[in-house]
Structure formats: C-alpha cells, structure tokens
Protein backbone atom coordinates (compact mmCIF):
# COMPACT_ATOMS: atom_id res chain seq x y z
CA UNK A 1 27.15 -24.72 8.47
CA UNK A 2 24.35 -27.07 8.28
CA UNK A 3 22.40 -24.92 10.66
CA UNK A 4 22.30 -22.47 8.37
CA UNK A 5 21.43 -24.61 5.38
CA UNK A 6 18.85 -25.86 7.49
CA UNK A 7 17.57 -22.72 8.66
CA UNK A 8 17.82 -21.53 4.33
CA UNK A 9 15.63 -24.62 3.52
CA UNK A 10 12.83 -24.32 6.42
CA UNK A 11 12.46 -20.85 5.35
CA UNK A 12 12.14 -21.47 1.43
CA UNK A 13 9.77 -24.24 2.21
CA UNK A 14 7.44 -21.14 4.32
CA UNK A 15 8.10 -18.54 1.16
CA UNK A 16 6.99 -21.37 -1.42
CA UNK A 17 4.04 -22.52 0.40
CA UNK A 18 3.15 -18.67 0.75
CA UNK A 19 4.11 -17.74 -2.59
CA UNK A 20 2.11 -21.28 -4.27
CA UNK A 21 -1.34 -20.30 -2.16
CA UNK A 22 -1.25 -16.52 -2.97
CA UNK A 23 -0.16 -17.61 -7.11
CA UNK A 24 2.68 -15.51 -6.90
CA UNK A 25 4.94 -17.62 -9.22
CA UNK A 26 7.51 -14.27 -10.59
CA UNK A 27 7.77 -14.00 -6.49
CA UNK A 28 8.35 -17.35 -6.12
CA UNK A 29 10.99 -17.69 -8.36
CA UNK A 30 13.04 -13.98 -7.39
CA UNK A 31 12.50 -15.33 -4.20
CA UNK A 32 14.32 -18.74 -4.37
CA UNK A 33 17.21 -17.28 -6.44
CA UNK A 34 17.69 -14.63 -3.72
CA UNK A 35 17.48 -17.44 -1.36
CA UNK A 36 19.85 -19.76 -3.29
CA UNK A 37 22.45 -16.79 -3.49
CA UNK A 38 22.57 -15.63 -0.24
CA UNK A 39 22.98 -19.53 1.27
CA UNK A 40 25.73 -20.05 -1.19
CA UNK A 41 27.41 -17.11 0.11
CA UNK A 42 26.82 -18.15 3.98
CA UNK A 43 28.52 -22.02 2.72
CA UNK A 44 31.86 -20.35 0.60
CA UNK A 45 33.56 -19.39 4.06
CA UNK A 46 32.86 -23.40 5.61
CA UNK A 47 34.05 -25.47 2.22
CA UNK A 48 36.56 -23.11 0.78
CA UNK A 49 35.25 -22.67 -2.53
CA UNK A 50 36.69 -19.65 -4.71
CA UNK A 51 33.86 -18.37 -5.81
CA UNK A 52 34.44 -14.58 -7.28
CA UNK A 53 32.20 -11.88 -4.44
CA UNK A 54 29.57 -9.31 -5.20
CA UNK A 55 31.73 -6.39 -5.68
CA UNK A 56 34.20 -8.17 -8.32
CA UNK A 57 30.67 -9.39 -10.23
CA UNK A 58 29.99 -5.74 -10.30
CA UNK A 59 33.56 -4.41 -11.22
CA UNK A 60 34.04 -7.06 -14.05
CA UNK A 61 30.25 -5.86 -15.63
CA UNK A 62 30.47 -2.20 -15.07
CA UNK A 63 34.25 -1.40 -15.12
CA UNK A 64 33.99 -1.71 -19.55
CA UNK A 65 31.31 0.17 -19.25
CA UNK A 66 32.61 2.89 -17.67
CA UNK A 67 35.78 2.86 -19.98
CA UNK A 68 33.89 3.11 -23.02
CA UNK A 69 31.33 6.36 -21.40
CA UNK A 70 35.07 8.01 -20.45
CA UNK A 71 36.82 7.13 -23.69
CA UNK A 72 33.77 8.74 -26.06
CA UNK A 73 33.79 11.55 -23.26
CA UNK A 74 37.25 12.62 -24.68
C-alpha cells in the first residue's frame, strides 16, 4: 500500500511541476483530482473502508433519470 501512495505522490509532484511551468492551472487541478481518485481507490481494498464504487455513483445519478425519461415516455 504505501508503494503505491508513494508511487501516486512522486508522480503528482512530476504533473504539478509540469503543469506550474507550462501555466496550465484547469490541468493542474483535473489532474490532481483524477490523481486523488484513483489512489483512493488503489487504498479502499488495504484499510477496508466502505466507500460506495464507480458503477453505484453512476446508478444512484442516472437510475432517476432514466425513470423520469420512461415514465413521460408512457
């Protein structure tokens, strides 16, 4: 586990000091919130946390939605 922090941090240190020389601040930031996702998601299997996955994130936004296209489809 704490290679792969490791690994997450030396590698967000090398897309910040990229991203800070070139001024790409909006990359900068997608960047380190793509970063901080993914790590979180290598950690949840090493400390146990119950922390809901991708696909239920996308089933609890998009399964109203499709409800409400199928109900006014009726």
């Amino acid at each position: 586990m704490w290679y792969a922090i490791a690994i997450a941090v030396i590698y967000t240190i090398i897309q910040a000091y990229y991203c800070v020389k070139k001024k790409y601040f909006k990359e900068l930031l997608v960047s380190m919130v793509i970063i901080l996702i993914s790590a979180m998601y290598l950690v949840i299997p090493f400390t146990e946390l119950n922390i809901p996955t991708v696909s239920d994130i996308v089933y609890f936004i998009f399964k109203p939605l499709a409800e409400l296209i199928f109900e006014i489809k009726k």
